[in-house]
Protein backbone atom coordinates (compact mmCIF):
# COMPACT_ATOMS: atom_id res chain seq x y z
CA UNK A 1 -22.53 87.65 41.51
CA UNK A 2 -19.29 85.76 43.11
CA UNK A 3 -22.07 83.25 45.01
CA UNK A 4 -24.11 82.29 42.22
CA UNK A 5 -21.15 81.87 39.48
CA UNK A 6 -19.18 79.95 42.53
CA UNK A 7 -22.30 77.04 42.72
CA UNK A 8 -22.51 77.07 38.81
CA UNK A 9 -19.08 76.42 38.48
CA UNK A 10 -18.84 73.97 41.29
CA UNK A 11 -21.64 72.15 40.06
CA UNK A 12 -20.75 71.92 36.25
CA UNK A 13 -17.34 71.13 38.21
CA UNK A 14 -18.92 68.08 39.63
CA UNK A 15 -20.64 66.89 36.69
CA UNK A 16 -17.49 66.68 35.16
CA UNK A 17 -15.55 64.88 37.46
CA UNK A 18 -19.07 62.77 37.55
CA UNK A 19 -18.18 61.88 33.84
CA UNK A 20 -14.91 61.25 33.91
CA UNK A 21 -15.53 58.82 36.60
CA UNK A 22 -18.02 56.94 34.62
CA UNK A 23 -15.70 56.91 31.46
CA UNK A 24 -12.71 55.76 34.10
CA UNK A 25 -15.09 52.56 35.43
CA UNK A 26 -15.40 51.44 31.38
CA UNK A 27 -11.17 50.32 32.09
CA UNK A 28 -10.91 50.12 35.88
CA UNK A 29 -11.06 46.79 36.28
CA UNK A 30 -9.12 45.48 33.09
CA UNK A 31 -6.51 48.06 34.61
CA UNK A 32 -5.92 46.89 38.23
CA UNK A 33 -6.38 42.85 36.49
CA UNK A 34 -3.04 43.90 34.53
CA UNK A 35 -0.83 46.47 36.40
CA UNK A 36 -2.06 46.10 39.90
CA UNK A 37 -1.30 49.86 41.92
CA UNK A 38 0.88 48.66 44.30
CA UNK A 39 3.19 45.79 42.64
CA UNK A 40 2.78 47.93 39.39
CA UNK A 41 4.22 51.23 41.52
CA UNK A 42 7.20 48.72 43.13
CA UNK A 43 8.16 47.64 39.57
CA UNK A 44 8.61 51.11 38.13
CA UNK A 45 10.19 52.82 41.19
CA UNK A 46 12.95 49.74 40.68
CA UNK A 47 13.40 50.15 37.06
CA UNK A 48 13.18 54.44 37.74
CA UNK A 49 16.33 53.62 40.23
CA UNK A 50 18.38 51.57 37.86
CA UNK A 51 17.77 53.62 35.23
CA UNK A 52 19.16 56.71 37.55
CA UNK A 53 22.04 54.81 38.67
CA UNK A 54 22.74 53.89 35.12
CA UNK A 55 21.55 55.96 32.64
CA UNK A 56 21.03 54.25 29.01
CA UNK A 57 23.11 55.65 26.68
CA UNK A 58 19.89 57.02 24.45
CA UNK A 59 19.05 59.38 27.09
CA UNK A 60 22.84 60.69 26.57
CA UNK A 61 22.24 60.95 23.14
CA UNK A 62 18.66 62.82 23.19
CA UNK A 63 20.70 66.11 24.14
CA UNK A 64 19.59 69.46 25.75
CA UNK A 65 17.44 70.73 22.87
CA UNK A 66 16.16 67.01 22.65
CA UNK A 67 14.76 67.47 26.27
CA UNK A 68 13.51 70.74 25.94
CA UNK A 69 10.94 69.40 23.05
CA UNK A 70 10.07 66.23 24.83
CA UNK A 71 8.81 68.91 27.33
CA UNK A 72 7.20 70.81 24.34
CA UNK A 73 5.55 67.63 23.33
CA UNK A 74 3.77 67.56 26.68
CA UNK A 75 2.44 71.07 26.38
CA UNK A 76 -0.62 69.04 24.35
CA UNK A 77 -1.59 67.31 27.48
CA UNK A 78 -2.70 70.58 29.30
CA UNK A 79 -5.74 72.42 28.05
CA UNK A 80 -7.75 75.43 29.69
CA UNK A 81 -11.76 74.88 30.33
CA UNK A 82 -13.80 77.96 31.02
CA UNK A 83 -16.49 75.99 32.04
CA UNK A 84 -19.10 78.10 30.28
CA UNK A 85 -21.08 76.57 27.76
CA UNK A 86 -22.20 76.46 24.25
CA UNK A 87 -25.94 76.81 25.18
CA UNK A 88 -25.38 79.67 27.89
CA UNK A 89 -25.01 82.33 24.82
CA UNK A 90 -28.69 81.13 24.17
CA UNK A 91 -30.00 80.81 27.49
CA UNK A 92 -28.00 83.49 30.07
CA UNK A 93 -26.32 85.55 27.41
CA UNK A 94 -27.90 88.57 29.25
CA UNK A 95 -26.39 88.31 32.26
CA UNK A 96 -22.73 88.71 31.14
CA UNK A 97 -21.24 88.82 35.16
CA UNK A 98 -22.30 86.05 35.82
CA UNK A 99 -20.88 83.96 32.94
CA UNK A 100 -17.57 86.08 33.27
CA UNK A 101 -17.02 85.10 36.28
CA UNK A 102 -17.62 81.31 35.69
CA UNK A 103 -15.04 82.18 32.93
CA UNK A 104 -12.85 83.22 35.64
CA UNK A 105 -12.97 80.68 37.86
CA UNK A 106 -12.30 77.97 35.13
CA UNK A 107 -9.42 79.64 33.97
CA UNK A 108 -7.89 79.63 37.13
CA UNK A 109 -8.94 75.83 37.96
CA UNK A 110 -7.69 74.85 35.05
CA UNK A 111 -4.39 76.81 35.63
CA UNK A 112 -3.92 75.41 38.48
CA UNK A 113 -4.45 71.98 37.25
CA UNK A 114 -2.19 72.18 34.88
CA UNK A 115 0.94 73.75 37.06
CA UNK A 116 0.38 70.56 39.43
CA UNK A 117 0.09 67.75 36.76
CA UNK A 118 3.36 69.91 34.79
CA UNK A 119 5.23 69.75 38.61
CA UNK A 120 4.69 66.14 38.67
CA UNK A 121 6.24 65.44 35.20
CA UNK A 122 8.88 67.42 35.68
CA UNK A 123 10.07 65.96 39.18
CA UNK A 124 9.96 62.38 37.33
CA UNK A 125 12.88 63.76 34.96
CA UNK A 126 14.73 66.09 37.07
CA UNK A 127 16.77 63.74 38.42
CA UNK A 128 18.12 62.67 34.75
CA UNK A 129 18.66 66.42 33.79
CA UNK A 130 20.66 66.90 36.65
CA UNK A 131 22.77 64.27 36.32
CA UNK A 132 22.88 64.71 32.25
CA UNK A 133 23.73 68.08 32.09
CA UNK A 134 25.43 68.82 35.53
CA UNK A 135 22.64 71.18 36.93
CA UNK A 136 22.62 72.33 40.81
CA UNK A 137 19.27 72.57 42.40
CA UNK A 138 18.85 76.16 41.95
CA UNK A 139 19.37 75.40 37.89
CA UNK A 140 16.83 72.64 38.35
CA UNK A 141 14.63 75.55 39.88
CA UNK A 142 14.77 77.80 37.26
CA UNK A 143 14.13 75.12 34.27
CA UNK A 144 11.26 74.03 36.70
CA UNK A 145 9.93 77.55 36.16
CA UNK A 146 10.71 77.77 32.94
CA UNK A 147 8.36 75.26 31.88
CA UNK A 148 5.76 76.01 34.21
CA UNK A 149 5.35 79.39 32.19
CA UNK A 150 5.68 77.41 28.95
CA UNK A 151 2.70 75.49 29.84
CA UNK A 152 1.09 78.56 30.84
CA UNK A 153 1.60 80.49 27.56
CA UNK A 154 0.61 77.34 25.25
CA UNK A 155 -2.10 75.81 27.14
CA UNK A 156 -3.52 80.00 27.14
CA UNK A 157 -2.58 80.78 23.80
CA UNK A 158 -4.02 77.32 22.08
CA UNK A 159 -7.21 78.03 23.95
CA UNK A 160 -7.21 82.19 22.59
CA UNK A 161 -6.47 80.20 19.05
CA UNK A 162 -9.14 77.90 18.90
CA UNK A 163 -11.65 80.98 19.46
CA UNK A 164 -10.37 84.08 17.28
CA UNK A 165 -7.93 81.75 14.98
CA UNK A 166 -10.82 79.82 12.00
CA UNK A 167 -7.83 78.49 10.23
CA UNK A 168 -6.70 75.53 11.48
CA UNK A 169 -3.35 75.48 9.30
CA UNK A 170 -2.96 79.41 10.86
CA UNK A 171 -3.36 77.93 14.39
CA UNK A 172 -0.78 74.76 13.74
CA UNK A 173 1.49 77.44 12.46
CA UNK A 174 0.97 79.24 15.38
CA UNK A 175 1.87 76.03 17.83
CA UNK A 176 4.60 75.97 16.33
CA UNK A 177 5.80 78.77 16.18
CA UNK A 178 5.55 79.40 19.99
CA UNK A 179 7.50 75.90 20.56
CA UNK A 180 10.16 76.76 18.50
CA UNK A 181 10.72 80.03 20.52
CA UNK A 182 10.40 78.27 23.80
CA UNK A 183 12.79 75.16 22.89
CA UNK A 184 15.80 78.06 21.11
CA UNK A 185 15.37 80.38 23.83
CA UNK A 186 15.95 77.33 26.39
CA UNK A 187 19.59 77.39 26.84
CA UNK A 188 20.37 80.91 26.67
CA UNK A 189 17.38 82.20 29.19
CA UNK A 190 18.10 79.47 31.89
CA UNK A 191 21.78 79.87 32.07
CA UNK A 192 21.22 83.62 32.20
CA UNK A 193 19.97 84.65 35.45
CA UNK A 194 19.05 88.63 34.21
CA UNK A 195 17.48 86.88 30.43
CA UNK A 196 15.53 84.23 33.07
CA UNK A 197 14.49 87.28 34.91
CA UNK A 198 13.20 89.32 32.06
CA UNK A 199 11.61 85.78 30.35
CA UNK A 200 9.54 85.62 33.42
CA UNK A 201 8.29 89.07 33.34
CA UNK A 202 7.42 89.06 30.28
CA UNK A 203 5.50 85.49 30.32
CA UNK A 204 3.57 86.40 33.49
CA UNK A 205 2.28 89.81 31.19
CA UNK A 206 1.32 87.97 28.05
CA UNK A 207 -0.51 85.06 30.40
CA UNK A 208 -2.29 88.27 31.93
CA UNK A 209 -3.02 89.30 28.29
CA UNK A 210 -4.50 86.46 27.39
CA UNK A 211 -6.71 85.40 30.59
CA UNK A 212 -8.14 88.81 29.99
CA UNK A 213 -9.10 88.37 26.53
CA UNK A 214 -10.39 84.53 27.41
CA UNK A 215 -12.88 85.74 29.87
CA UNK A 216 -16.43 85.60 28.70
CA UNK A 217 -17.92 89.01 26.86
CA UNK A 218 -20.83 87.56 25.23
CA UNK A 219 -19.51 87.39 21.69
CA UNK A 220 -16.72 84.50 21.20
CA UNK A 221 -19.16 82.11 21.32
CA UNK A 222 -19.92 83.24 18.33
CA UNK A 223 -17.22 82.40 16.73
CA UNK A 224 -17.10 78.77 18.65
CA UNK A 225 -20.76 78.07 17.19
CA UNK A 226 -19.48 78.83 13.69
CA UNK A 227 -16.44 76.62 14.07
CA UNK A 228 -17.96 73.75 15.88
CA UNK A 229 -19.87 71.20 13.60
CA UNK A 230 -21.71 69.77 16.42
CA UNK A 231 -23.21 73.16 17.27
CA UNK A 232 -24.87 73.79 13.40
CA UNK A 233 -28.36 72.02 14.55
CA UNK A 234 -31.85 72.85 14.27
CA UNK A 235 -31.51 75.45 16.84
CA UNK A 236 -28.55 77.60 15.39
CA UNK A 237 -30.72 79.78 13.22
CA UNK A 238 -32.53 80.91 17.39
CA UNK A 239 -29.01 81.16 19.09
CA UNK A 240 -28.26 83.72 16.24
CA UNK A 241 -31.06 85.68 15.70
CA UNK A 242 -31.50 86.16 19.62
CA UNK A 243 -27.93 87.51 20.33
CA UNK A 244 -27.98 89.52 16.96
CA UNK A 245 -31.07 91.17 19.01
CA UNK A 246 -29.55 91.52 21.91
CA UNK A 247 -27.28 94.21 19.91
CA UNK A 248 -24.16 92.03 19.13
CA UNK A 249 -22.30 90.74 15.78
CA UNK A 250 -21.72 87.89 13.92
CA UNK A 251 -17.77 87.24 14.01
CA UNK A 252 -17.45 87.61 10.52
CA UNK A 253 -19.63 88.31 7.60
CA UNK A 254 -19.57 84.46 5.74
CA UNK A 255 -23.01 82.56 5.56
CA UNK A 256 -23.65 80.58 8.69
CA UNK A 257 -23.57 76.97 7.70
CA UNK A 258 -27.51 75.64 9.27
CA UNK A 259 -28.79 72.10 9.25
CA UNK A 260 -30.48 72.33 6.37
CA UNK A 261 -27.48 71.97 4.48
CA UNK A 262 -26.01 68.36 5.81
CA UNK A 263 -29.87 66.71 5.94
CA UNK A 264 -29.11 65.29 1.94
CA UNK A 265 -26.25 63.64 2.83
CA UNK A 266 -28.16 62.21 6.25
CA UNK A 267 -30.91 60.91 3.54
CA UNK A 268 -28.70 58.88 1.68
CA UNK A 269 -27.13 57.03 4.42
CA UNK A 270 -28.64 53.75 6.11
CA UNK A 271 -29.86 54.64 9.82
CA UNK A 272 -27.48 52.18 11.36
CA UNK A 273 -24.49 54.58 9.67
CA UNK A 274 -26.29 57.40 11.17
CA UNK A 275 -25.48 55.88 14.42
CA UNK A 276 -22.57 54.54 13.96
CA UNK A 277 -21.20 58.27 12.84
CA UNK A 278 -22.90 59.62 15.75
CA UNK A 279 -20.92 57.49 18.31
CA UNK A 280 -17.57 58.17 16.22
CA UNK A 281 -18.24 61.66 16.91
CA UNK A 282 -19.05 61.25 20.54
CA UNK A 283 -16.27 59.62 21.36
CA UNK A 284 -13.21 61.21 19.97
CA UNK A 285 -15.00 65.07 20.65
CA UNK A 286 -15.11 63.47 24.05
CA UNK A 287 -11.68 62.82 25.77
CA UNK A 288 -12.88 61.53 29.21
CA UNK A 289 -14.10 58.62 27.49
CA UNK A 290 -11.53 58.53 24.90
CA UNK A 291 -8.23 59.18 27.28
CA UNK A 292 -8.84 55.85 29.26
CA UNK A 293 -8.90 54.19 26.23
CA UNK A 294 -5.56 55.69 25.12
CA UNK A 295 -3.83 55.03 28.95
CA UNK A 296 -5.55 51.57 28.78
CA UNK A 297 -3.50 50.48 25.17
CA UNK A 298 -0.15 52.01 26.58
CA UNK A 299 -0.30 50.23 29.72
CA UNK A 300 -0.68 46.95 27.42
CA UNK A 301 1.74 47.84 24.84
CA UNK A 302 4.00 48.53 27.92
CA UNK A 303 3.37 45.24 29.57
CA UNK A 304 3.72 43.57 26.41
CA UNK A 305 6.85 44.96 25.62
CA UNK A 306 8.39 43.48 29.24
CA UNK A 307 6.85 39.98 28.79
CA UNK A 308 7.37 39.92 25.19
CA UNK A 309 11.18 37.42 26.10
CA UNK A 310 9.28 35.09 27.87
CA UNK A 311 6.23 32.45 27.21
CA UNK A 312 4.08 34.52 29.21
CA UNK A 313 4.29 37.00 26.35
CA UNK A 314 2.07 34.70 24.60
CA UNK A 315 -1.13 34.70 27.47
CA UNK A 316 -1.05 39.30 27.77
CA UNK A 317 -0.86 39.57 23.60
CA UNK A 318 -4.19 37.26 23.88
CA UNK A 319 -5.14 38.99 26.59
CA UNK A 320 -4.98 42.19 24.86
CA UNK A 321 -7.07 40.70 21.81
CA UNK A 322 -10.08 40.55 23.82
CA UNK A 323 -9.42 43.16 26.16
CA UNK A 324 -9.35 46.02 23.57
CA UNK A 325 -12.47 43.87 22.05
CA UNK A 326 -14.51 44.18 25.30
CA UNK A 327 -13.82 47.49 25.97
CA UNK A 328 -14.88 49.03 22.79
CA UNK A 329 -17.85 47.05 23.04
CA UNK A 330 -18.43 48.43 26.38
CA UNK A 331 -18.15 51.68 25.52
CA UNK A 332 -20.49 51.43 22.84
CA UNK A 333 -23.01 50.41 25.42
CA UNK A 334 -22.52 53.25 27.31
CA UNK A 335 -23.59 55.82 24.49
CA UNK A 336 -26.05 52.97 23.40
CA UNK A 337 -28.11 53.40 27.06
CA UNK A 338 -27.58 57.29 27.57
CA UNK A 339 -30.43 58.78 28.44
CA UNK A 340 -31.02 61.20 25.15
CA UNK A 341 -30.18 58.28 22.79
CA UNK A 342 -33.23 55.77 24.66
CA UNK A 343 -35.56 58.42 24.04
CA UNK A 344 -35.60 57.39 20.52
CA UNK A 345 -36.98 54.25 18.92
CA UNK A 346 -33.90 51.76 17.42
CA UNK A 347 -34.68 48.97 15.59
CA UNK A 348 -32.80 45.14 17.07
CA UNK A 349 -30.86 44.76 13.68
CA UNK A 350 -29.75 47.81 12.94
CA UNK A 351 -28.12 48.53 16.52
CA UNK A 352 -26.46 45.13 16.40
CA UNK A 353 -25.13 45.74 12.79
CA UNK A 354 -23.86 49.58 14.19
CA UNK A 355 -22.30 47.62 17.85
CA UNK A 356 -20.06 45.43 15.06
CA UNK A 357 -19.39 47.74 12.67
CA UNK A 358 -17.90 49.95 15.32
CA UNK A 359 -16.39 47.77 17.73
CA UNK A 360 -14.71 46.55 14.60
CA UNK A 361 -13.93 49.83 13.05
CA UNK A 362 -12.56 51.31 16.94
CA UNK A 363 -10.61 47.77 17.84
CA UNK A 364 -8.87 47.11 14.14
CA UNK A 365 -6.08 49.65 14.33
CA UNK A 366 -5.16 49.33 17.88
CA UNK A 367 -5.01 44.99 17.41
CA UNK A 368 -2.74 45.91 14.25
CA UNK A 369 -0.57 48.12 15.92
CA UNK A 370 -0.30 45.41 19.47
CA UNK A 371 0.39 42.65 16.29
CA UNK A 372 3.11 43.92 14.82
CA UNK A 373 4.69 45.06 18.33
CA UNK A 374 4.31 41.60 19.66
CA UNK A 375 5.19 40.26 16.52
CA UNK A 376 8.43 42.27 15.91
CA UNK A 377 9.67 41.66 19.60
CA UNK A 378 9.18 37.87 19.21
CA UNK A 379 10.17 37.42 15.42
CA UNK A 380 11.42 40.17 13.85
CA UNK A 381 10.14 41.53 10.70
CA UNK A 382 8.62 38.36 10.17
CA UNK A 383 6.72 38.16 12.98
CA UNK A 384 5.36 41.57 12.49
CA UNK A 385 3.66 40.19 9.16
CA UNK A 386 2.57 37.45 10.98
CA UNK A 387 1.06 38.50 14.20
CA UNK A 388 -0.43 41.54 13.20
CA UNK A 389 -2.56 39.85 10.92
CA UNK A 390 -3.49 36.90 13.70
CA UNK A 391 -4.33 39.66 15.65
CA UNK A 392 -6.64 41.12 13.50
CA UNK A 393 -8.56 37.96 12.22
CA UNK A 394 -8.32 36.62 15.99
CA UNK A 395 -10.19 40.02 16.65
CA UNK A 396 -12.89 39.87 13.85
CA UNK A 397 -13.75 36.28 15.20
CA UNK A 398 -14.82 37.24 18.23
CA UNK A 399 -16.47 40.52 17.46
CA UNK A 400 -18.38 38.51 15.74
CA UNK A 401 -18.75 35.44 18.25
CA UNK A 402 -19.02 37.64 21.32
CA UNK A 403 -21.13 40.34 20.49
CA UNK A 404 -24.11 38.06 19.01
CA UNK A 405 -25.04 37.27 22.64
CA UNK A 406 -24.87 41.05 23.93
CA UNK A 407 -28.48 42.77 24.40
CA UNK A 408 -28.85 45.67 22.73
CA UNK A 409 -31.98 46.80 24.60
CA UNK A 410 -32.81 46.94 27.85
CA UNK A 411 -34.51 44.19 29.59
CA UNK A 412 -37.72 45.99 29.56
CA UNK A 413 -37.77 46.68 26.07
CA UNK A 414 -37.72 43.52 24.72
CA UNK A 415 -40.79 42.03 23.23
């Protein structure tokens, strides 16, 4: 079973990366035209090194338990994929192994993943906690440790959550809960060597816990399927009533939401909302498109914020205007020309009135936001009135100029 779960996984593996490569190419080059690598990597090392020689007196201020959530903050960045699918309880729910041990090896990718990317941050700020709080290298060692298991237990127990937990205020709750023990038990575990002892025992027990009850046994899919909105199609009532056969349970014993149920509110909406929901979904349930996007606006927010004293500030906060413009646009494109999407017959109009509606409804808060950053740097309070709404009608005019050139159809397609 290890040889046919270990191509599955590598190949679903592949696809991914496959993905996020595509969604990286949407902001590749609007990234390297703004923060070229290598001057962009010189820049920050100097600014890293003054800040180390002379530490700004926030950073004094923030204070141990202040550090200790900034860490906590970051446990949101990690996530655990078991790289088994929604579709696989339909199609090789039978053969259990084999999807168990695809469950296996994702856990342990994404593990992995996570201690590397969680080593990384960490060796950016140990040299301020060391010289902040006095700490030797062996103290650095065991905080290192100490929030390599608290990345470990969140990233595992937000991922056991999301599957047996259907309340989402019970699973906030929950997050919180298990950052507020690991930021108070901080202090006391890390400058206790027999407490740091007994904390890592006990973490590497629960993370066995809960790998074990993560791995695939043919019924928390279930419990995804009821959860998930996107999963309630026209095929639900089959994925049921095959696995029910198959001699296992529903999770609970509430009416399974079908199809049926949303297609009056699908009836009274135009087909160009339709689409435009369908995008809006597709993006934001999809974070390899959506995370570019996010590291794209705080690289310019960042770059704005050092040119902001000089006149250049002036050329990167138009800059920005049609960057963020473009790339919205661009990404709507890309869902526009997928495959599954062309297989279906669109109408000129309505895809041109869905590209603006949603290149206006994507760009509009992130031009307000650059506005009133650009504005506030410049002008003060003032300018933050002033520039956030330039921004915004600067935007509008040339969703409106720019996208009533783009083609909406292939080449091919036009008549």
């Amino acid at each position: 079973m290890k040889g046919p779960a270990r191509t599955l996984f590598l190949e679903r593996l592949r696809s991914d990366y496959a993905n996020l490569w595509e969604a990286s190419k949407l902001v590749l080059d609007w990234t390297l035209f703004i923060y070229l690598l290598i001057p962009g990597t010189a820049i920050a090392a100097f600014f890293y090194m003054e800040w180390l020689q002379d530490i700004p007196f926030i950073l004094s201020l923030i204070g141990w338990y202040g550090w200790m959530t900034v860490f906590a903050a970051s446990f949101f960045w990690h996530d655990i994929r078991l790289f088994t699918y929604l579709a696989d309880q339909l199609f090789l729910s039978r053969n259990i192994p084999l999807l168990r041990r695809i469950s296996q090896y994702g856990l342990v990718y994404s593990i992995g993943t996570s201690l590397i990317i969680a080593t990384l941050l960490f060796a950016l700020t140990a040299p301020f906690l060391s010289k902040l709080f006095s700490l030797t290298l062996l103290s650095l060692g065991y905080v290192w440790l100490y929030y390599l298991t608290g990345v470990c237990l969140f990233a595992l127990w937000k991922k056991y959550a999301q599957i047996h937990i259907h309340s989402l205020i019970l699973r906030i709750i929950s997050y919180l809960i298990v950052l507020a023990v690991w930021i108070s038990l901080s202090r006391f575990i890390i400058y206790h060597y027999y407490l740091w002892i007994l904390w890592i025992i006990i973490s590497i027990i629960v993370i066995l816990m809960l790998t074990n009850r993560l791995f695939y046994n043919g019924t928390h899919f279930l419990k995804i399927a009821e959860m998930d909105e996107q999963a309630r199609a026209k095929w639900i009532n089959l994925l049921f009533t095959n696995v029910i056969r198959q001699g296992y349970k529903p999770p609970s014993r509430g009416r399974i939401w079908l199809w049926k149920n949303s297609q009056v509110m699908f009836r009274k909406q135009s087909s160009e909302m339709i689409f435009t929901d369908a995008y809006f979904k597709s993006f934001f349930r999809n974070l390899a498109v959506m995370m570019p996007l996010i590291r794209l606006v705080t690289l310019l927010i960042a770059v704005l914020i050092l040119a902001a004293p000089h006149w250049t500030g002036y050329i990167f906060w138009l800059a920005s205007i049609y960057i963020i413009v473009d790339i919205t646009k661009t990404g709507w494109l890309g869902f526009r020309f997928d495959s599954f999407i062309e297989l279906f017959p669109w109408k000129e109009p309505m895809l041109r009135s869905s590209l603006e509606a949603s290149v206006l409804r994507l760009s509009f808060p992130i031009l307000f936001v650059i506005g009133l950053l650009f504005g506030y740097l410049k002008f003060g309070l003032w300018g933050m009135t002033i520039f956030s709404i330039i921004s915004v009608l600067l935007g509008m005019g040339l969703i409106y100029w720019h996208i009533r050139y783009v083609p909406v159809h292939n080449v091919s397609q036009i008549e």
